[in-house]
ModelCIF file with pLDDT and N, C-alpha, C, O atoms, coordinates in Angstrom:
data_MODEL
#
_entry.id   MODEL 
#
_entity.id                         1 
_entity.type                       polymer 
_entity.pdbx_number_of_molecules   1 
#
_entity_poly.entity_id                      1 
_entity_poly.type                           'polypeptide(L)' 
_entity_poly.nstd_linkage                   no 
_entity_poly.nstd_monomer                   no 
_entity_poly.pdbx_seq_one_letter_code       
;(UNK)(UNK)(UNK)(UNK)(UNK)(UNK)(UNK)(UNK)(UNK)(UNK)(UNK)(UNK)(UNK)(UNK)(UNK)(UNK)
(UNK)(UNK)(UNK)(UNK)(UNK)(UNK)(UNK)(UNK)(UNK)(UNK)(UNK)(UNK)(UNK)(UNK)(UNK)(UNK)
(UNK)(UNK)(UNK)(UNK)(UNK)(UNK)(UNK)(UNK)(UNK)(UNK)(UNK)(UNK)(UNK)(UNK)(UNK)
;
_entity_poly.pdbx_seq_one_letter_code_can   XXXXXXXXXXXXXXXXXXXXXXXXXXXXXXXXXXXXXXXXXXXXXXX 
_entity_poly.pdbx_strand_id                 A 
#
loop_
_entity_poly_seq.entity_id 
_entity_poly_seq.num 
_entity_poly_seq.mon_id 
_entity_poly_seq.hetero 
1 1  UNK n 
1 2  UNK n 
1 3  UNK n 
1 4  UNK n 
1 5  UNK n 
1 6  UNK n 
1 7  UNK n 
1 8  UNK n 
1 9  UNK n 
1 10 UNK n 
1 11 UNK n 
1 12 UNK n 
1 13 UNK n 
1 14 UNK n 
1 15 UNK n 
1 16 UNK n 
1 17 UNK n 
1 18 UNK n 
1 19 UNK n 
1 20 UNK n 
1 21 UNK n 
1 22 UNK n 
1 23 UNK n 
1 24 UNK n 
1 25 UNK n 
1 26 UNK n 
1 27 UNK n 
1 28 UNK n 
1 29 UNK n 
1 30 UNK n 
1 31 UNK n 
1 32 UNK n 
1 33 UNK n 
1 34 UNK n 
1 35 UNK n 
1 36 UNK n 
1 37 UNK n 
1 38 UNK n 
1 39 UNK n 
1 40 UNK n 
1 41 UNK n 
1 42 UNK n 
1 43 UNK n 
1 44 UNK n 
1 45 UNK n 
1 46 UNK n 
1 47 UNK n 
#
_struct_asym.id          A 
_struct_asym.entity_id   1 
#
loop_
_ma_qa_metric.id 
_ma_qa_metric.mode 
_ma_qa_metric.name 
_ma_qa_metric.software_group_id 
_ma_qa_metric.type 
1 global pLDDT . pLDDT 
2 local  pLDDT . pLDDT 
#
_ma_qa_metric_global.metric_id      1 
_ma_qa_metric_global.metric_value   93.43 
_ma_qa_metric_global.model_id       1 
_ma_qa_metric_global.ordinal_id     1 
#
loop_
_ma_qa_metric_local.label_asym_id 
_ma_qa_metric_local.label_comp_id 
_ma_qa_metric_local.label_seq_id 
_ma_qa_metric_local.metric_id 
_ma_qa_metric_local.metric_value 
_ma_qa_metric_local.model_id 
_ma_qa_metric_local.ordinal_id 
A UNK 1  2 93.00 1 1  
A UNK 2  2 93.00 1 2  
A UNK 3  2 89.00 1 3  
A UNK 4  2 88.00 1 4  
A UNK 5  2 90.00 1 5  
A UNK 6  2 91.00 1 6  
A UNK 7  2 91.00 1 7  
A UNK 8  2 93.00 1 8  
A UNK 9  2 92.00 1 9  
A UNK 10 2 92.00 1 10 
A UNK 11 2 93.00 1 11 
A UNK 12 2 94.00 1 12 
A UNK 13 2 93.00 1 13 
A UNK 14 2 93.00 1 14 
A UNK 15 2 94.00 1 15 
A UNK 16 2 94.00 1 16 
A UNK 17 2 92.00 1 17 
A UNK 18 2 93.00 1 18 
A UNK 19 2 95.00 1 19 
A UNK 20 2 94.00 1 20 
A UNK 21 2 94.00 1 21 
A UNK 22 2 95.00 1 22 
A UNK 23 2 95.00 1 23 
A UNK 24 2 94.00 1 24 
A UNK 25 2 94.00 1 25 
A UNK 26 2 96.00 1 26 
A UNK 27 2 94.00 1 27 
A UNK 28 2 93.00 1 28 
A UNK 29 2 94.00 1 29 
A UNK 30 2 94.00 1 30 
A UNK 31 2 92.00 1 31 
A UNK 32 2 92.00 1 32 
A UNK 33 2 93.00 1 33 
A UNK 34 2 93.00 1 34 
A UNK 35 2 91.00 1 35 
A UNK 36 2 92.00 1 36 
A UNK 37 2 93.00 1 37 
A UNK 38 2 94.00 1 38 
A UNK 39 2 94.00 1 39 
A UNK 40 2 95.00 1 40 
A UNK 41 2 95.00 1 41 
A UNK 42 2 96.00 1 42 
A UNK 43 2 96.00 1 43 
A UNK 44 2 96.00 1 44 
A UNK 45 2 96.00 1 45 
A UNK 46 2 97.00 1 46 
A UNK 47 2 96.00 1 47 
#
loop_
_atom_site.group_PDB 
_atom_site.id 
_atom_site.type_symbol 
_atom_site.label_atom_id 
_atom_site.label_alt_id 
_atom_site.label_comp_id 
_atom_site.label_asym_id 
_atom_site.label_entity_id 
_atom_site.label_seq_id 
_atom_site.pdbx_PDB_ins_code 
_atom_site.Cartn_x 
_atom_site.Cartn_y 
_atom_site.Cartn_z 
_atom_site.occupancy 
_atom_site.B_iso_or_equiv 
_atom_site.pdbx_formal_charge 
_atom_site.auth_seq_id 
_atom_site.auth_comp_id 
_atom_site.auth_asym_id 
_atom_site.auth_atom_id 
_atom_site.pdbx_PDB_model_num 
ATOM 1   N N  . UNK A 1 1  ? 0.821   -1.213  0.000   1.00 93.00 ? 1  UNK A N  1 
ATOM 2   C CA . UNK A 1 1  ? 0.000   0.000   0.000   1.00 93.00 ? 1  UNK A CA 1 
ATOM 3   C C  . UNK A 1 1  ? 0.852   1.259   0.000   1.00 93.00 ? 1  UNK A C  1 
ATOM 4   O O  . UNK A 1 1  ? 0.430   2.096   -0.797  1.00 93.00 ? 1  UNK A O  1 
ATOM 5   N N  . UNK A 1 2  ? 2.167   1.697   0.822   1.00 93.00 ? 2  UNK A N  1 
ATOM 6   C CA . UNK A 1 2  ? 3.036   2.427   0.611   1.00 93.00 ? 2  UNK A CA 1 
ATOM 7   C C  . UNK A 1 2  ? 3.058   2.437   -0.635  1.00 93.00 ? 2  UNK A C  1 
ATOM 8   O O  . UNK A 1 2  ? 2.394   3.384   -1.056  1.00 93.00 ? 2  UNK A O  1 
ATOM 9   N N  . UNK A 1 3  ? 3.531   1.802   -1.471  1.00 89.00 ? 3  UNK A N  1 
ATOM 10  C CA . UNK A 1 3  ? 3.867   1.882   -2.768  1.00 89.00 ? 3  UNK A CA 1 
ATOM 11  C C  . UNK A 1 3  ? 2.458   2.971   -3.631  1.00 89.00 ? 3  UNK A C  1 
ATOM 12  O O  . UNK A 1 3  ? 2.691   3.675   -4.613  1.00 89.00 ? 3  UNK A O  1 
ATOM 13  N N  . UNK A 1 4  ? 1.498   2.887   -3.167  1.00 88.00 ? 4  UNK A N  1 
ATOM 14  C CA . UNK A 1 4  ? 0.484   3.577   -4.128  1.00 88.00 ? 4  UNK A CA 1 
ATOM 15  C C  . UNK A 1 4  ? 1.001   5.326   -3.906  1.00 88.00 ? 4  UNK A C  1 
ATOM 16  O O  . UNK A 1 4  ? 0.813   6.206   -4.746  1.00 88.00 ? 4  UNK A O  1 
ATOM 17  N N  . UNK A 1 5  ? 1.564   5.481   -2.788  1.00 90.00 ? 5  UNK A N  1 
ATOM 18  C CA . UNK A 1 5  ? 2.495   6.788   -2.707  1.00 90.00 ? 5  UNK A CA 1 
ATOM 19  C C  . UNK A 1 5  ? 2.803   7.611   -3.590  1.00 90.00 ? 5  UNK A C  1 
ATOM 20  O O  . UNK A 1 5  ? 2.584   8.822   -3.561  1.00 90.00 ? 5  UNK A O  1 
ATOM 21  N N  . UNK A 1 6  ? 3.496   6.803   -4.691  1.00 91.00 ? 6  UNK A N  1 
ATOM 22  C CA . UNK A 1 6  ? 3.851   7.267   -5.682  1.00 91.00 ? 6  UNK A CA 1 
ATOM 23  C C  . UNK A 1 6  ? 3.358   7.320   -6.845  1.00 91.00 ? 6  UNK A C  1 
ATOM 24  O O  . UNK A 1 6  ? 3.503   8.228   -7.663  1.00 91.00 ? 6  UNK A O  1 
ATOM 25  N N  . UNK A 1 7  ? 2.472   5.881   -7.006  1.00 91.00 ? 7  UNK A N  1 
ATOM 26  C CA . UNK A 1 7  ? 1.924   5.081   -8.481  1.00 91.00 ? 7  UNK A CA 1 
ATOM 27  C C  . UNK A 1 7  ? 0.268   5.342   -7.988  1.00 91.00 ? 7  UNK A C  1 
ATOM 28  O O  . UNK A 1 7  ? -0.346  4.871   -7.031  1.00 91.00 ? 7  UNK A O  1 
ATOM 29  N N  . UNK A 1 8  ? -0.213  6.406   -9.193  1.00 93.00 ? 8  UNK A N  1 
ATOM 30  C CA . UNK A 1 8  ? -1.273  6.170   -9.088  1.00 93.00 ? 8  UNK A CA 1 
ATOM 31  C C  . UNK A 1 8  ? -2.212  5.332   -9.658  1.00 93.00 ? 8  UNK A C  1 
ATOM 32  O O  . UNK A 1 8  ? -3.392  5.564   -9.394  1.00 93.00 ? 8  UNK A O  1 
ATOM 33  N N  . UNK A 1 9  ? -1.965  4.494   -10.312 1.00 92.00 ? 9  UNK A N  1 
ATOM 34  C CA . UNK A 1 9  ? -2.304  2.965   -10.941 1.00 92.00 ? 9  UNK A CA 1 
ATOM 35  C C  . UNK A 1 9  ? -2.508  2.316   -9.428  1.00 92.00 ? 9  UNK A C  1 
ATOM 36  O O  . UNK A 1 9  ? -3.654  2.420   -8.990  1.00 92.00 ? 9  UNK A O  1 
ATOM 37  N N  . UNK A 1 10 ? -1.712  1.778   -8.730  1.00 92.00 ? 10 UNK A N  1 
ATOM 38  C CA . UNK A 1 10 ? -1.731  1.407   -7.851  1.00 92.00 ? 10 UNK A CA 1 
ATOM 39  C C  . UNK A 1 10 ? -2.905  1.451   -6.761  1.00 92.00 ? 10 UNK A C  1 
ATOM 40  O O  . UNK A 1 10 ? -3.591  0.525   -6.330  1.00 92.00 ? 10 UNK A O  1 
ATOM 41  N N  . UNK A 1 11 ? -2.921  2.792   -6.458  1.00 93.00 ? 11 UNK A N  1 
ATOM 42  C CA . UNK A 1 11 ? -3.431  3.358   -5.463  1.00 93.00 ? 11 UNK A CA 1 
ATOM 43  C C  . UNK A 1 11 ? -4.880  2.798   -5.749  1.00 93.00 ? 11 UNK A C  1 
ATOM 44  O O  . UNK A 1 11 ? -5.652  2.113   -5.080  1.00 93.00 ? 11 UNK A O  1 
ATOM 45  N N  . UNK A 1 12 ? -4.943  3.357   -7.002  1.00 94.00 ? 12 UNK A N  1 
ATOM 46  C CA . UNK A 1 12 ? -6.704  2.418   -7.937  1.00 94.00 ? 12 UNK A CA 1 
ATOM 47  C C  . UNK A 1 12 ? -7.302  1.533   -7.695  1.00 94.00 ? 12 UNK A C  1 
ATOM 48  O O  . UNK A 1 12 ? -8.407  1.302   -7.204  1.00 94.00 ? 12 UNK A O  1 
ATOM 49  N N  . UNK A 1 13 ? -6.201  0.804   -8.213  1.00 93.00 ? 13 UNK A N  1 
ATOM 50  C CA . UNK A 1 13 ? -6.467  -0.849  -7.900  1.00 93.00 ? 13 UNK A CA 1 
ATOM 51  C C  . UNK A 1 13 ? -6.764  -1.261  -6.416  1.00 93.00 ? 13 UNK A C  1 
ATOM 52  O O  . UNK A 1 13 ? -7.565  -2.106  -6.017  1.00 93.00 ? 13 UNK A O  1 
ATOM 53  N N  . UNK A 1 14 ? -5.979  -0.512  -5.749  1.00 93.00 ? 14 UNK A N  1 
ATOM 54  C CA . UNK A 1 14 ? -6.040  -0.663  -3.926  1.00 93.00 ? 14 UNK A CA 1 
ATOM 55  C C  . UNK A 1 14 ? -7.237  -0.478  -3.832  1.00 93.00 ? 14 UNK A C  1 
ATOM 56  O O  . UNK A 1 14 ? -8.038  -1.246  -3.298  1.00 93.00 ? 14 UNK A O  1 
ATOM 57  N N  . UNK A 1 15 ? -7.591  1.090   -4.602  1.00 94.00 ? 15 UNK A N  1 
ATOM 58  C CA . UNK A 1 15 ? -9.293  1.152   -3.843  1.00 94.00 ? 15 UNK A CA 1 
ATOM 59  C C  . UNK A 1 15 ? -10.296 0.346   -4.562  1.00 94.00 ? 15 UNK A C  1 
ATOM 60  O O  . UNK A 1 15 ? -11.427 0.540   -4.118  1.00 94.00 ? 15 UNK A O  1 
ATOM 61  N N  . UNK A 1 16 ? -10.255 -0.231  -5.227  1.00 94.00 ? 16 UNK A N  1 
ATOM 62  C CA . UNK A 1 16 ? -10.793 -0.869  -6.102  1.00 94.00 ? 16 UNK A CA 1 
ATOM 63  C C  . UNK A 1 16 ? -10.966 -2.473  -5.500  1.00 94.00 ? 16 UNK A C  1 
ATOM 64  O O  . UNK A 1 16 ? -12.096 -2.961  -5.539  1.00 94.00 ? 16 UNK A O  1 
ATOM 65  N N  . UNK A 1 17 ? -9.894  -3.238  -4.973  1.00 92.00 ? 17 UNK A N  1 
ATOM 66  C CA . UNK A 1 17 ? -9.893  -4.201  -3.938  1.00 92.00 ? 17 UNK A CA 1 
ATOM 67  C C  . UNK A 1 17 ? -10.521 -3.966  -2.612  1.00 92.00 ? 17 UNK A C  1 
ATOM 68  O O  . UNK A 1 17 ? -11.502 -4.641  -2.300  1.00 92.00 ? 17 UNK A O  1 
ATOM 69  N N  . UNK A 1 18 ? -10.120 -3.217  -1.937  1.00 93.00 ? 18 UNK A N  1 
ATOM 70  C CA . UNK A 1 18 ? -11.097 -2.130  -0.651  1.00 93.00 ? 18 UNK A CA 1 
ATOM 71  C C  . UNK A 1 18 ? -12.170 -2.267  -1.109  1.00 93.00 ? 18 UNK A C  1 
ATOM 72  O O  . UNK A 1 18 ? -12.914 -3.067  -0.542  1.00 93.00 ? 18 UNK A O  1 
ATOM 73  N N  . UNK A 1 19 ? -12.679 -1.517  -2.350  1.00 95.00 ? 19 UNK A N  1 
ATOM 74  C CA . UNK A 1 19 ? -14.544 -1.777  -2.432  1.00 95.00 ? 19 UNK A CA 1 
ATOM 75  C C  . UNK A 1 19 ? -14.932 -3.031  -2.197  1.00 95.00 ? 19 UNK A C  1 
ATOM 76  O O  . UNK A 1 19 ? -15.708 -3.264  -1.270  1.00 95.00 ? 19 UNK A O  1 
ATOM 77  N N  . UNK A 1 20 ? -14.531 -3.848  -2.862  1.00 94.00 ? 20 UNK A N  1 
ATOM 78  C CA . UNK A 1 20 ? -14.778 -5.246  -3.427  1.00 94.00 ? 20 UNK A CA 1 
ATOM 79  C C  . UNK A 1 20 ? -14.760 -5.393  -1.854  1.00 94.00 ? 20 UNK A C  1 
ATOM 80  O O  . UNK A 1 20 ? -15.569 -4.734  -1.201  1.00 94.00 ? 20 UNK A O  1 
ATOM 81  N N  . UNK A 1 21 ? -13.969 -6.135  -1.298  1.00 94.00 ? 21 UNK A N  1 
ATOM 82  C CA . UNK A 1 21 ? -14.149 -6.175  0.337   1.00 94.00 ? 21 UNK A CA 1 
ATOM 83  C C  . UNK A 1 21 ? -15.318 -5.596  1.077   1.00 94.00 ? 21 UNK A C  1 
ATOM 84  O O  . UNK A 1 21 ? -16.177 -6.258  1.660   1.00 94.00 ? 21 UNK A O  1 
ATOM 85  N N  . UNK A 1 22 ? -15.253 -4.196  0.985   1.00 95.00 ? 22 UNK A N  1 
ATOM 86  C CA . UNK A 1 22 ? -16.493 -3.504  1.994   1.00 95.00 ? 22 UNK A CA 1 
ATOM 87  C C  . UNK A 1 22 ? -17.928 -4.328  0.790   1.00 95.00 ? 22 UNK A C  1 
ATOM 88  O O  . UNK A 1 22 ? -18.672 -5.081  1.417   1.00 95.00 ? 22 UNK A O  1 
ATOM 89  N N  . UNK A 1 23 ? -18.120 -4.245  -0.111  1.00 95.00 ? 23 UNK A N  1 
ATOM 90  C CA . UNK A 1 23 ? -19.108 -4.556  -0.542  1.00 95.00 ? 23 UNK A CA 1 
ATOM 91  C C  . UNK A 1 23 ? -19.193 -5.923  -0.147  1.00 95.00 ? 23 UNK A C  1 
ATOM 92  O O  . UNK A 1 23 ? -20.379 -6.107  0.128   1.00 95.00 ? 23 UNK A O  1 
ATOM 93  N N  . UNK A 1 24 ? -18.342 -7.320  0.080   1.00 94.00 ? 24 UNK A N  1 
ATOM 94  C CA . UNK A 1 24 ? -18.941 -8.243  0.863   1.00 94.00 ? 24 UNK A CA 1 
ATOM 95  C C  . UNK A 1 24 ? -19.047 -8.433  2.073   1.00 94.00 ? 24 UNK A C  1 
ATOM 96  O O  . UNK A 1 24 ? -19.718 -9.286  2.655   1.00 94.00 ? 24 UNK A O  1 
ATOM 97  N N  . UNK A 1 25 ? -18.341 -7.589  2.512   1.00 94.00 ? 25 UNK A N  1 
ATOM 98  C CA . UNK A 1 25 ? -18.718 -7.333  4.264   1.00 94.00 ? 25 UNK A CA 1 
ATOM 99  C C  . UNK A 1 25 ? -20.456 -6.646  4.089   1.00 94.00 ? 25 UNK A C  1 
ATOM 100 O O  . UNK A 1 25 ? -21.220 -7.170  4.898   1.00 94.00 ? 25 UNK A O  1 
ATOM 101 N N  . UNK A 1 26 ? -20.945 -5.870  3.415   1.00 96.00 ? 26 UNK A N  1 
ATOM 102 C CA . UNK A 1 26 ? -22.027 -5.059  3.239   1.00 96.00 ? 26 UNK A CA 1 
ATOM 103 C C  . UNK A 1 26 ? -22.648 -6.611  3.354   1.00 96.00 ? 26 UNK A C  1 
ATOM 104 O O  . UNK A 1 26 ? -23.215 -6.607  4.447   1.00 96.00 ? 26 UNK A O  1 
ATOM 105 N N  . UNK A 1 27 ? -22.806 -7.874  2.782   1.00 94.00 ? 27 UNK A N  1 
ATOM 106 C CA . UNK A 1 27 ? -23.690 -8.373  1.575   1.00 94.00 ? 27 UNK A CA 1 
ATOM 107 C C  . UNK A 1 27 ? -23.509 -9.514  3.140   1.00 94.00 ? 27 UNK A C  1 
ATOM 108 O O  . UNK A 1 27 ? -24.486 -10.241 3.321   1.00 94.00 ? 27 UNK A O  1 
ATOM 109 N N  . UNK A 1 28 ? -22.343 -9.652  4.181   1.00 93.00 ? 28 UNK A N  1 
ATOM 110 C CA . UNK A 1 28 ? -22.299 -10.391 4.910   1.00 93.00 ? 28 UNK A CA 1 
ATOM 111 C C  . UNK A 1 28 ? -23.080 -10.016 6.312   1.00 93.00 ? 28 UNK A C  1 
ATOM 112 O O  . UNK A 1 28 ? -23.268 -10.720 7.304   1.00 93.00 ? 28 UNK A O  1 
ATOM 113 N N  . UNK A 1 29 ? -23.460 -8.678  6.046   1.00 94.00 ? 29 UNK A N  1 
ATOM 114 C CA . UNK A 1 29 ? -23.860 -7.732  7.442   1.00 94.00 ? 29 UNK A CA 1 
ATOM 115 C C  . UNK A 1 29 ? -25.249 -7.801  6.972   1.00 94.00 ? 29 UNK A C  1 
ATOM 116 O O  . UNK A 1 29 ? -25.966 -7.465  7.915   1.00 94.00 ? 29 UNK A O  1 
ATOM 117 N N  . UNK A 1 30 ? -25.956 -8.088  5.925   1.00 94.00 ? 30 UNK A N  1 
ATOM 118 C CA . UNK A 1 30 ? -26.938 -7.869  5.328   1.00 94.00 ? 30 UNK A CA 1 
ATOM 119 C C  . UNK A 1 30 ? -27.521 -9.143  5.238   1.00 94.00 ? 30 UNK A C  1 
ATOM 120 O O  . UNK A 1 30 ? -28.691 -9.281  4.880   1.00 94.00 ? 30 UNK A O  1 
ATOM 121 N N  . UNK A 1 31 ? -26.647 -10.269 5.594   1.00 92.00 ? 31 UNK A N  1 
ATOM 122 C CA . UNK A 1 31 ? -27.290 -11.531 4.991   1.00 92.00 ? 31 UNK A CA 1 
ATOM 123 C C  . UNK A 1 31 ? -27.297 -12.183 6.857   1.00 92.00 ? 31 UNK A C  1 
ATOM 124 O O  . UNK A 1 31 ? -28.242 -12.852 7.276   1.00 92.00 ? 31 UNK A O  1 
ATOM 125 N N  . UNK A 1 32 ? -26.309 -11.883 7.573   1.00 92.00 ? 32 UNK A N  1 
ATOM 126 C CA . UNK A 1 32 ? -26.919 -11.628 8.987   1.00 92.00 ? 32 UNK A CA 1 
ATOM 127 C C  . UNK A 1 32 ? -28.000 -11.332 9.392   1.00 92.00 ? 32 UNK A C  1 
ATOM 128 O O  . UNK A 1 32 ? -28.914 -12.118 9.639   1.00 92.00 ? 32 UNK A O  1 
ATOM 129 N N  . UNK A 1 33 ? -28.014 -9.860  9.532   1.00 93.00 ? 33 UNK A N  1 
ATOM 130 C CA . UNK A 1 33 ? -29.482 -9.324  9.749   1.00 93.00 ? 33 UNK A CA 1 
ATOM 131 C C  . UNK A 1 33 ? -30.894 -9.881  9.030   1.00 93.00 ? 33 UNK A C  1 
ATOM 132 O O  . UNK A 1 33 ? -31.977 -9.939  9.611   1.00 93.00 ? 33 UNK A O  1 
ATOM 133 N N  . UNK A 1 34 ? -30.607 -10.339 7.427   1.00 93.00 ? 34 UNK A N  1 
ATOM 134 C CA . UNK A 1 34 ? -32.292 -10.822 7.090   1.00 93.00 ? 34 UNK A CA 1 
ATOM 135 C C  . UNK A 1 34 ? -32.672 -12.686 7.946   1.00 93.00 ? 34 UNK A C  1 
ATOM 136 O O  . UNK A 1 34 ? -33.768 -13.194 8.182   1.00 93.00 ? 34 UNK A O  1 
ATOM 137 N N  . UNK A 1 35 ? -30.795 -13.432 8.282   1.00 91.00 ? 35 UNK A N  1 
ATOM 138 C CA . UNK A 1 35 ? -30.936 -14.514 8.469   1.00 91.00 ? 35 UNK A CA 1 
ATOM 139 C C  . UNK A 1 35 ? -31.619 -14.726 10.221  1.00 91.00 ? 35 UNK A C  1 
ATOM 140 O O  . UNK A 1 35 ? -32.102 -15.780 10.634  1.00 91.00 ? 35 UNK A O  1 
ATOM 141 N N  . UNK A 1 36 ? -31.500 -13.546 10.961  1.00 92.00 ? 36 UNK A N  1 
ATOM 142 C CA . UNK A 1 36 ? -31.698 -13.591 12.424  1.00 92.00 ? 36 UNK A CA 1 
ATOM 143 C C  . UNK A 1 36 ? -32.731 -12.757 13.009  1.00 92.00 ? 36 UNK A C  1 
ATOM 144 O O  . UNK A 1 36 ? -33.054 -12.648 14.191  1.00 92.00 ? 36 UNK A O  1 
ATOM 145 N N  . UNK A 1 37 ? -33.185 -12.195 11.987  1.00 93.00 ? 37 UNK A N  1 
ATOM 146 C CA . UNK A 1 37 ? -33.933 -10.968 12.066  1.00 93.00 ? 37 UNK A CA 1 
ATOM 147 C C  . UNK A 1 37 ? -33.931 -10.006 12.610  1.00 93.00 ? 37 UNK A C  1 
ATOM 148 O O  . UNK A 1 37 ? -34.946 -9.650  13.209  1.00 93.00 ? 37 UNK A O  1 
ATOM 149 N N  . UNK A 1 38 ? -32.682 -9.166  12.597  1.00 94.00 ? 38 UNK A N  1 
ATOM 150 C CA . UNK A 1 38 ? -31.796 -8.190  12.771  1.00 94.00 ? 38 UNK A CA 1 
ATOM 151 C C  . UNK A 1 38 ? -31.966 -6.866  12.382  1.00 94.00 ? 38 UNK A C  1 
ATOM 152 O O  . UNK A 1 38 ? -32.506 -6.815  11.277  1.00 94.00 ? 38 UNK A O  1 
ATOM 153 N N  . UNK A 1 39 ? -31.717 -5.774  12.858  1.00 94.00 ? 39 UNK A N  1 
ATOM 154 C CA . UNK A 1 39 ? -31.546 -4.652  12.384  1.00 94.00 ? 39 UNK A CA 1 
ATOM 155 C C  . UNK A 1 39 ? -30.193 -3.553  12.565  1.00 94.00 ? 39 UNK A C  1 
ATOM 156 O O  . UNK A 1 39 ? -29.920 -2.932  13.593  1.00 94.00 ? 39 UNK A O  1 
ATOM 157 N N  . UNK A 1 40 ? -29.549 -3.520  11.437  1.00 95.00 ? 40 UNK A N  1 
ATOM 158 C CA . UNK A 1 40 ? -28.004 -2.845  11.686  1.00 95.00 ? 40 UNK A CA 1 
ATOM 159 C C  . UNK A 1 40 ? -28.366 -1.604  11.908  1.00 95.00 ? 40 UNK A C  1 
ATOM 160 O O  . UNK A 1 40 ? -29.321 -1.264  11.210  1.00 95.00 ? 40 UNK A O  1 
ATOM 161 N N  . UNK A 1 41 ? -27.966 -0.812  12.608  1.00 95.00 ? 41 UNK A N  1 
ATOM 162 C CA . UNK A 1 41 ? -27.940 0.459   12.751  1.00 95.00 ? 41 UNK A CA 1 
ATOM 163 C C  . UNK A 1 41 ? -27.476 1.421   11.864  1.00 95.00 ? 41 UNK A C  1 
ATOM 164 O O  . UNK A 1 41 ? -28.059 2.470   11.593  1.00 95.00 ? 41 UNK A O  1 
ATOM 165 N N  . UNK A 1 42 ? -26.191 0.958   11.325  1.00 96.00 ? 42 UNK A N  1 
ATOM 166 C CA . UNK A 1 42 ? -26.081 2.066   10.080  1.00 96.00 ? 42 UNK A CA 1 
ATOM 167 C C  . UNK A 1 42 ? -26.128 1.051   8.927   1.00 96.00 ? 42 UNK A C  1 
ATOM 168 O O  . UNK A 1 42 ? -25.833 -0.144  8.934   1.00 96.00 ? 42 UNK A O  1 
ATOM 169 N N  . UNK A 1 43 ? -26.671 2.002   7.727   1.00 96.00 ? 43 UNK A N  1 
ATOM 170 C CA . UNK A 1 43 ? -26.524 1.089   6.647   1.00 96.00 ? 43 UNK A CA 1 
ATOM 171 C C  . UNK A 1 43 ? -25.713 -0.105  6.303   1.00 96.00 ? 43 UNK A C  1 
ATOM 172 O O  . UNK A 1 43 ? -25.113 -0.532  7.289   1.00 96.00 ? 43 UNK A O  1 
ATOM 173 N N  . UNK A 1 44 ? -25.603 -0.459  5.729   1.00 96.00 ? 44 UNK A N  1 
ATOM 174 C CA . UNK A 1 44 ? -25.268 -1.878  5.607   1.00 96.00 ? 44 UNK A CA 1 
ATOM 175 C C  . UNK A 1 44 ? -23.793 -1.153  4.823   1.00 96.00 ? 44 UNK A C  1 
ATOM 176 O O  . UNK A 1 44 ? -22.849 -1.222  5.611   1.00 96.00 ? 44 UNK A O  1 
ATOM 177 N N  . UNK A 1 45 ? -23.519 -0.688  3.879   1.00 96.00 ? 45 UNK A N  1 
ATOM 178 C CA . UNK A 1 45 ? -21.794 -0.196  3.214   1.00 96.00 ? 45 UNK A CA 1 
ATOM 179 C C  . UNK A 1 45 ? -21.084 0.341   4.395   1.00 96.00 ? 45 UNK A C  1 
ATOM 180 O O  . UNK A 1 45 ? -19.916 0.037   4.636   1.00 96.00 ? 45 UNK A O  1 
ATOM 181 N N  . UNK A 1 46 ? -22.067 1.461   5.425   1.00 97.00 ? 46 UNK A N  1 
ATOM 182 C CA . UNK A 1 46 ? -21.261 2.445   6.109   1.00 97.00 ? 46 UNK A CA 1 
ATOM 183 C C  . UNK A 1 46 ? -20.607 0.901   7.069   1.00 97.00 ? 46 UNK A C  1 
ATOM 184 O O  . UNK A 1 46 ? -19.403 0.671   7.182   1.00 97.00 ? 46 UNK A O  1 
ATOM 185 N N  . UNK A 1 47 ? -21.361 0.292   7.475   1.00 96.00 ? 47 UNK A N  1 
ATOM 186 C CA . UNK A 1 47 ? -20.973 -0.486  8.394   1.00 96.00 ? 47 UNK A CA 1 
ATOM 187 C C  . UNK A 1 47 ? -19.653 -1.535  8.013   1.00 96.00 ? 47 UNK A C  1 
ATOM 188 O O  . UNK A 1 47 ? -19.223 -2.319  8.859   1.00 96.00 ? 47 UNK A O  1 
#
């Protein structure tokens, strides 16, 4: 991740992996709550 410092190609791709992540944490916080009948407090991405 240092490395995106310099390379902004890099840095991209970083956030671009980061989404991908938060979006299955979203889809894992989301599939919790409908499986237990749950309610998250903040949206499901913020979280």
């Amino acid at each position: 991740s240092v490395r995106s410092r310099h390379n902004e190609a890099i840095r991209r791709q970083l956030a671009e992996g980061a989404q991908g992540v938060r979006a299955a944490i979203a889809t894992i916080v989301t599939g919790l709550a409908d499986r237990h009948g749950l309610h998250c407090t903040l949206p499901a991405e913020e979280a």
